[in-house]
Each structure stands twice: as structure tokens, then as C-alpha cells.
PDB file of N, CA and C in Angstrom:
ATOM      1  N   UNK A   1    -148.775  96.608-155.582  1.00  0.00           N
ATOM      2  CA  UNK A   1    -148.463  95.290-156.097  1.00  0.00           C
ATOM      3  C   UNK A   1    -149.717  94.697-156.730  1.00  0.00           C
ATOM      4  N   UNK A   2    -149.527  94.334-158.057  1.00  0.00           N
ATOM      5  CA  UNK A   2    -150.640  93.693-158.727  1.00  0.00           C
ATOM      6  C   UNK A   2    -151.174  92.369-158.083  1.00  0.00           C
ATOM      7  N   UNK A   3    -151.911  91.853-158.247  1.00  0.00           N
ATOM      8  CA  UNK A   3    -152.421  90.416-157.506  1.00  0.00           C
ATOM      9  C   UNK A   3    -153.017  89.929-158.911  1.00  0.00           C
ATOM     10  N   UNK A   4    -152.587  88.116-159.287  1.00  0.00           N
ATOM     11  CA  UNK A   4    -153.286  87.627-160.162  1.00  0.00           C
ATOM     12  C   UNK A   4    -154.266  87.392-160.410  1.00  0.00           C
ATOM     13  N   UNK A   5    -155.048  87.703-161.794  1.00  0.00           N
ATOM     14  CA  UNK A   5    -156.288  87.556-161.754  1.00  0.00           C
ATOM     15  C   UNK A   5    -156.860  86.269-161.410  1.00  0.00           C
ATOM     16  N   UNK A   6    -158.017  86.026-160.764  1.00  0.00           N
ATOM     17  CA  UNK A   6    -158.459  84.553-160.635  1.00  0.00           C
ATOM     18  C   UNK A   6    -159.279  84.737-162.000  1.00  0.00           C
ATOM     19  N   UNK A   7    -159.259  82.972-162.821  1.00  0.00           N
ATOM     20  CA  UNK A   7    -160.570  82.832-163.697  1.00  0.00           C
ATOM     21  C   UNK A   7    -161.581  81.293-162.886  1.00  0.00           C
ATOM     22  N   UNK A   8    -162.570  81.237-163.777  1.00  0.00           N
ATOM     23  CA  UNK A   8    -163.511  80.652-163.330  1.00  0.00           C
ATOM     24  C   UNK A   8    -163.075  79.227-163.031  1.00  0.00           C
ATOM     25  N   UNK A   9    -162.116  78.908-163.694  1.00  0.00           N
ATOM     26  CA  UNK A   9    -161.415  77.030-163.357  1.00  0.00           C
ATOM     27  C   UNK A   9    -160.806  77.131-162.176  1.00  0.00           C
ATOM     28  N   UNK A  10    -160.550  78.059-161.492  1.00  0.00           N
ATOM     29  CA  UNK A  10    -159.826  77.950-160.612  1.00  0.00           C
ATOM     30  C   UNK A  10    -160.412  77.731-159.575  1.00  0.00           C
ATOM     31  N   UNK A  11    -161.687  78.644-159.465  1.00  0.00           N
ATOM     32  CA  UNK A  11    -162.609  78.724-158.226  1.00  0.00           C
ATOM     33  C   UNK A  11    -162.833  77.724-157.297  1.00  0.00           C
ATOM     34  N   UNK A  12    -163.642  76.349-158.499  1.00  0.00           N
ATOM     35  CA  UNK A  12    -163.502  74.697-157.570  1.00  0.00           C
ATOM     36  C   UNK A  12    -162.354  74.439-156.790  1.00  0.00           C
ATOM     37  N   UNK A  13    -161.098  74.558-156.580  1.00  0.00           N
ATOM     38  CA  UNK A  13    -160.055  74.244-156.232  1.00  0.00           C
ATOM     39  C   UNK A  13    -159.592  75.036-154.951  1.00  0.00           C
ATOM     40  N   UNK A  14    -160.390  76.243-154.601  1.00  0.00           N
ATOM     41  CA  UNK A  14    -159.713  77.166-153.804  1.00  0.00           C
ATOM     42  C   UNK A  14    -160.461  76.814-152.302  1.00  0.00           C
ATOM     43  N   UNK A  15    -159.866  77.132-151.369  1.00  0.00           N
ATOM     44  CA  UNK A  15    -160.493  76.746-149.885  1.00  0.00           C
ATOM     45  C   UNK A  15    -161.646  77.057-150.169  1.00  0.00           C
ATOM     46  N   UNK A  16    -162.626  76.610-149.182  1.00  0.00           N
ATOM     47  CA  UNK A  16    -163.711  76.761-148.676  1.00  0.00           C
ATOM     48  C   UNK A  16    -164.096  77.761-148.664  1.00  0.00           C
ATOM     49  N   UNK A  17    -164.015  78.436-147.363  1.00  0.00           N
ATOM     50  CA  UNK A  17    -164.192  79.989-147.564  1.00  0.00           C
ATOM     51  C   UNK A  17    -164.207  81.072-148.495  1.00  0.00           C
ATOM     52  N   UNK A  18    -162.962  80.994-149.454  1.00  0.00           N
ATOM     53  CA  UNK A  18    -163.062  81.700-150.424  1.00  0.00           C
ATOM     54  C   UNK A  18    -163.743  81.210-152.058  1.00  0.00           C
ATOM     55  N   UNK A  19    -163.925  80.123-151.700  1.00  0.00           N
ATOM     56  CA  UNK A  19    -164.924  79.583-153.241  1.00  0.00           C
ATOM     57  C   UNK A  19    -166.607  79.895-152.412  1.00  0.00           C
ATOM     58  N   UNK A  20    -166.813  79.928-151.770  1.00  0.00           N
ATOM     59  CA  UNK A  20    -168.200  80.207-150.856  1.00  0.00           C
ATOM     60  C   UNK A  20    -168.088  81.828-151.385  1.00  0.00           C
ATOM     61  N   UNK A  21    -167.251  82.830-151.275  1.00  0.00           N
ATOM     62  CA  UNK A  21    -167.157  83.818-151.547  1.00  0.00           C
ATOM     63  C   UNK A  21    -167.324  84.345-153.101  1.00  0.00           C
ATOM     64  N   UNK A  22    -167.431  83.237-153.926  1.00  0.00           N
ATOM     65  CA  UNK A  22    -167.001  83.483-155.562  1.00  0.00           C
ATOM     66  C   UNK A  22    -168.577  83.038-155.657  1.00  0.00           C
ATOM     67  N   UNK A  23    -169.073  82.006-155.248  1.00  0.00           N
ATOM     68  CA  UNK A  23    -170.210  81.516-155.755  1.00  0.00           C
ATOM     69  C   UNK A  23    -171.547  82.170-155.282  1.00  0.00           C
ATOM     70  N   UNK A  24    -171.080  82.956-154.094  1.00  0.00           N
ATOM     71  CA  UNK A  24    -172.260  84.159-153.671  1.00  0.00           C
ATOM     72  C   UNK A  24    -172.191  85.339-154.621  1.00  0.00           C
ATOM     73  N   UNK A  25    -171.078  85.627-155.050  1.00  0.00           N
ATOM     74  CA  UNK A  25    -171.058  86.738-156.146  1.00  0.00           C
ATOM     75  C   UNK A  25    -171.624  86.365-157.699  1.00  0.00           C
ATOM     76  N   UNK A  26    -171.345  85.030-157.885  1.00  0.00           N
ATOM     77  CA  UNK A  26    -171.883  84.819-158.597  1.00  0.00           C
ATOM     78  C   UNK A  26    -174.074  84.555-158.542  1.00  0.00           C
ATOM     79  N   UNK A  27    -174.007  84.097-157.756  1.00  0.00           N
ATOM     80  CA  UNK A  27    -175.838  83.984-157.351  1.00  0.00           C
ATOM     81  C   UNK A  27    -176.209  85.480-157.635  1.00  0.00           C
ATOM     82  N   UNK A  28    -175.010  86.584-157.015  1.00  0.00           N
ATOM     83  CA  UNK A  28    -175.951  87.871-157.305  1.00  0.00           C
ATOM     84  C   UNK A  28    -175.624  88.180-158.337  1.00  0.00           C
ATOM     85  N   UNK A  29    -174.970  87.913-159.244  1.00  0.00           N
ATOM     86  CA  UNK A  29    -174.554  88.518-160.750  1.00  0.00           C
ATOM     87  C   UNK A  29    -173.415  89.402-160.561  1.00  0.00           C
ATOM     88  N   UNK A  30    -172.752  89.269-159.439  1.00  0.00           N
ATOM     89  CA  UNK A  30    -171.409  89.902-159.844  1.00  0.00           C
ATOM     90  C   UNK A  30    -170.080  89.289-160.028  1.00  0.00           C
ATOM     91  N   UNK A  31    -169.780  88.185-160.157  1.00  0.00           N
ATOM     92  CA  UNK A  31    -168.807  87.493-160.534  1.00  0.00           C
ATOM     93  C   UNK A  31    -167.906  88.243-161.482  1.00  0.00           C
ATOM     94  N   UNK A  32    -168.759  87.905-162.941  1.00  0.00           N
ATOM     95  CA  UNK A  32    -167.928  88.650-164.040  1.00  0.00           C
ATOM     96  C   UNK A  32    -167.068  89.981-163.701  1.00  0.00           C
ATOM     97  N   UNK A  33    -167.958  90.668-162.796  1.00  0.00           N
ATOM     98  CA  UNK A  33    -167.288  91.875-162.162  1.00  0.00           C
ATOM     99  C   UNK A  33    -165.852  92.263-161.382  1.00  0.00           C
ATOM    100  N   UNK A  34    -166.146  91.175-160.794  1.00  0.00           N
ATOM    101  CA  UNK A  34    -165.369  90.770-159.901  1.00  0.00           C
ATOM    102  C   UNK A  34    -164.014  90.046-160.570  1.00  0.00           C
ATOM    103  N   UNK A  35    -164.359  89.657-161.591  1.00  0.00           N
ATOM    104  CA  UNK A  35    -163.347  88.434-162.147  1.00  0.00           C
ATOM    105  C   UNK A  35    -161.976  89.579-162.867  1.00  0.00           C
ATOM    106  N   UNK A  36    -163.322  90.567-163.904  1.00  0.00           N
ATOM    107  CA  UNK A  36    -162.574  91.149-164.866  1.00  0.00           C
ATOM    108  C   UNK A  36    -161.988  92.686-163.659  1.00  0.00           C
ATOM    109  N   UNK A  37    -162.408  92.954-162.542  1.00  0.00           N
ATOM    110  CA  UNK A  37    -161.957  94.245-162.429  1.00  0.00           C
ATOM    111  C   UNK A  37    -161.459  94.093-160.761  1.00  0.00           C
ATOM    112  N   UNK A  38    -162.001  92.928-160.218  1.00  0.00           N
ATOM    113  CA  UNK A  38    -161.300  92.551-158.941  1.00  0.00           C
ATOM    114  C   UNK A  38    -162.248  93.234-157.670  1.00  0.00           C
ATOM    115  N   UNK A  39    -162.398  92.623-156.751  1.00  0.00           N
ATOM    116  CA  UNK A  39    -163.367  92.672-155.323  1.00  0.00           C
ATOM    117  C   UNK A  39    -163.274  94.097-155.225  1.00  0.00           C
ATOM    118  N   UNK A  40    -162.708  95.252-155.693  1.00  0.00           N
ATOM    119  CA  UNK A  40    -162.616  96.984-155.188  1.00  0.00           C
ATOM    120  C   UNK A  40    -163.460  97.558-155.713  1.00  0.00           C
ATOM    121  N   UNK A  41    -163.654  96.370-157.124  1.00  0.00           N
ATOM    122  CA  UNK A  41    -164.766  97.441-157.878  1.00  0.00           C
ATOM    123  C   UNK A  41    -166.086  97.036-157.618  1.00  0.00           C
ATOM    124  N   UNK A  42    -166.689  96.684-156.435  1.00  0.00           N
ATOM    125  CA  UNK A  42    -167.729  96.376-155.886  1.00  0.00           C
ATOM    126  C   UNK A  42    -168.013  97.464-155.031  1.00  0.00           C
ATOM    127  N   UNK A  43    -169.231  97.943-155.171  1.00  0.00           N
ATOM    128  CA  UNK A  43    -169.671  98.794-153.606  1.00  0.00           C
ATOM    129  C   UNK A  43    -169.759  97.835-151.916  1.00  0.00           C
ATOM    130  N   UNK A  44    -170.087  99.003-151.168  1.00  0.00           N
ATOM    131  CA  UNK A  44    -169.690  98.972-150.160  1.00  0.00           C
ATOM    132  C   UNK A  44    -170.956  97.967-149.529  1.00  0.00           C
ATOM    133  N   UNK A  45    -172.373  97.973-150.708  1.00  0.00           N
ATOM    134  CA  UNK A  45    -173.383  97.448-150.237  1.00  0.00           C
ATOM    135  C   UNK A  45    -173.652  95.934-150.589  1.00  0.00           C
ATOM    136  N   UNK A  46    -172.581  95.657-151.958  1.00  0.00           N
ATOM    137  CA  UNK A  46    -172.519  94.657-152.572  1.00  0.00           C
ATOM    138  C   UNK A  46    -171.318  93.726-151.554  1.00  0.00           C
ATOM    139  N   UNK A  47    -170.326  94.302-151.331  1.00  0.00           N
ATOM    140  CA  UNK A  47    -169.371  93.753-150.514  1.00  0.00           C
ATOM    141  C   UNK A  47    -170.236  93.189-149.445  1.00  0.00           C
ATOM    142  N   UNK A  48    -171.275  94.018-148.689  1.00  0.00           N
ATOM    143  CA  UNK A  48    -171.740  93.250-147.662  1.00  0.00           C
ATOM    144  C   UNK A  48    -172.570  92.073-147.795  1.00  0.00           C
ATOM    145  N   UNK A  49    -173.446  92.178-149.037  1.00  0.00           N
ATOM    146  CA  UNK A  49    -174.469  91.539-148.935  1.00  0.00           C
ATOM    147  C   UNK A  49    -173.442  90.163-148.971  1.00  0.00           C
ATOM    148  N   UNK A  50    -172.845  90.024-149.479  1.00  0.00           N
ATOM    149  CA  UNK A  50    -171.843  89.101-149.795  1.00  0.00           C
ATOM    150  C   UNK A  50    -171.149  88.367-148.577  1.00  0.00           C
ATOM    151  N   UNK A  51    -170.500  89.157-147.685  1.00  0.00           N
ATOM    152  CA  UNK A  51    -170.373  88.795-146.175  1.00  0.00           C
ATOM    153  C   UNK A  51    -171.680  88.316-145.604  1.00  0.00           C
ATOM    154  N   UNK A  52    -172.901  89.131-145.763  1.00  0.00           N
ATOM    155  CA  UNK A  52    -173.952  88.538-144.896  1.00  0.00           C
ATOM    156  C   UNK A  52    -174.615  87.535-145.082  1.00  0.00           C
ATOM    157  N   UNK A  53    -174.365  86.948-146.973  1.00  0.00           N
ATOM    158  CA  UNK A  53    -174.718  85.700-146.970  1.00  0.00           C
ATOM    159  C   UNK A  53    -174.191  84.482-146.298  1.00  0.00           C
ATOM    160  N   UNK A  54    -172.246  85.128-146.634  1.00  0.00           N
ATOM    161  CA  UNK A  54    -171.343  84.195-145.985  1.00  0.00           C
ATOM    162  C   UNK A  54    -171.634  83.273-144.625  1.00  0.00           C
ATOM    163  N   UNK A  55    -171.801  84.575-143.621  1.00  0.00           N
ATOM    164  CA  UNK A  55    -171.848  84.056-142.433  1.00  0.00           C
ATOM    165  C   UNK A  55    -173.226  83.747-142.133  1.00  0.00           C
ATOM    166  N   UNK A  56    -174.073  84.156-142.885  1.00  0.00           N
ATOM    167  CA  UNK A  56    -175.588  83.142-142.797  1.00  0.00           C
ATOM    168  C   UNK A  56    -175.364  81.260-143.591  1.00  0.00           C
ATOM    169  N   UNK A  57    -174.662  81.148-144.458  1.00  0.00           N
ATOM    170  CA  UNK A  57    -174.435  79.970-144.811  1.00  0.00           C
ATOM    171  C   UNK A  57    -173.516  79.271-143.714  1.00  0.00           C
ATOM    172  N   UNK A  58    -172.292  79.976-143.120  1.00  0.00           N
ATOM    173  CA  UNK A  58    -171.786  79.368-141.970  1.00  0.00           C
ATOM    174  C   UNK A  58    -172.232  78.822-140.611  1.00  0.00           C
ATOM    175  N   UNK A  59    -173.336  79.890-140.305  1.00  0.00           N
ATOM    176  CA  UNK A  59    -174.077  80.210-139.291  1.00  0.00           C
ATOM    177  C   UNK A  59    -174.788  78.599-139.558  1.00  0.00           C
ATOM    178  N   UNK A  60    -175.667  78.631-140.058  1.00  0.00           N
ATOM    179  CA  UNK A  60    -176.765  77.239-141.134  1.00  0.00           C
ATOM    180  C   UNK A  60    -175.625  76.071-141.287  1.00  0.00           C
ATOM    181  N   UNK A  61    -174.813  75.725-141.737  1.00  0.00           N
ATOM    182  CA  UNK A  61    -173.676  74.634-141.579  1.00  0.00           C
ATOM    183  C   UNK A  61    -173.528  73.918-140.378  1.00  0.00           C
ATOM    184  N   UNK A  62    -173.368  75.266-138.885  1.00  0.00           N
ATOM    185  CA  UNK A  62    -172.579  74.594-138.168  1.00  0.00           C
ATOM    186  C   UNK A  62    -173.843  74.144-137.506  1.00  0.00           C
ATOM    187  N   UNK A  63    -175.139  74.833-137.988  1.00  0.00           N
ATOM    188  CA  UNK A  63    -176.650  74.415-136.856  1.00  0.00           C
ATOM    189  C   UNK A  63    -176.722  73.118-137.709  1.00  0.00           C
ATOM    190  N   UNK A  64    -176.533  72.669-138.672  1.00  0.00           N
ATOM    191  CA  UNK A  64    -176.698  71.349-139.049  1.00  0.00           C
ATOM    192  C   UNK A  64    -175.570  70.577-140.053  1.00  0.00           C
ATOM    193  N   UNK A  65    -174.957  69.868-138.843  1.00  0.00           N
ATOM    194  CA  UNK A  65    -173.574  68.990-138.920  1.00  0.00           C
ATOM    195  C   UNK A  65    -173.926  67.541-139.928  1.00  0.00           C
ATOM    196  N   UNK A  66    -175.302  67.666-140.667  1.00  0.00           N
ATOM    197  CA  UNK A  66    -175.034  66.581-141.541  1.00  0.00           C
ATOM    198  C   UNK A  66    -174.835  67.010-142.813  1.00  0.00           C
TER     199      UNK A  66
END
């Protein structure tokens, strides 16, 4: 089953979590990648770094509630 492509207007609008997920790909330069060919065509090392920013920005959030 195909899944719709996301473009870049959409990103602001999407939960939390997953716009946190678009804008780390974007900091590392893979967005475009991601946009035009979808999260599979990422390696296995890029996928992480991506998670490990995640939950380091979550991690940092919840240590400071202002």
C-alpha cells in the first residue's frame, strides 16, 4: 500500500513528535531525501542518528519544564 507523500507545508501542522522527526532530518540534510523517496531510503545509521537526537531533545525538554 502506497502512503502519501508528505511536502514541506505540511510539516508545521503535524504532531509533535513527528515534526521533531522532519526537522532533525532536515538539520542533517536529509529531508529532501526523505521527502522525495520516503524514511526507507535512509540507512540504518542515518535512521538512528535521527532517533538519538529525538530522544536527546525529549530527554532535555522534560529536564527543563520551562
Amino acid at each position: 500500500m502506497k502512503q502519501k507523500k508528505i511536502t514541506r507545508e505540511e510539516i508545521p501542522s503535524m504532531e509533535e513528535k513527528d515534526r521533531m522527526k522532519y526537522e532533525i532530518a532536515e538539520e542533517l540534510g536529509l529531508l529532501d531525501q526523505v521527502l522525495e523517496e520516503g524514511w526507507k531510503s535512509l540507512s540504518s545509521k542515518e535512521t538512528g542518528r535521527i532517533g538519538g537526537l529525538m530522544t536527546r531533545r525529549r530527554r532535555k525538554s522534560a529536564e527543563d519544564p520551562a
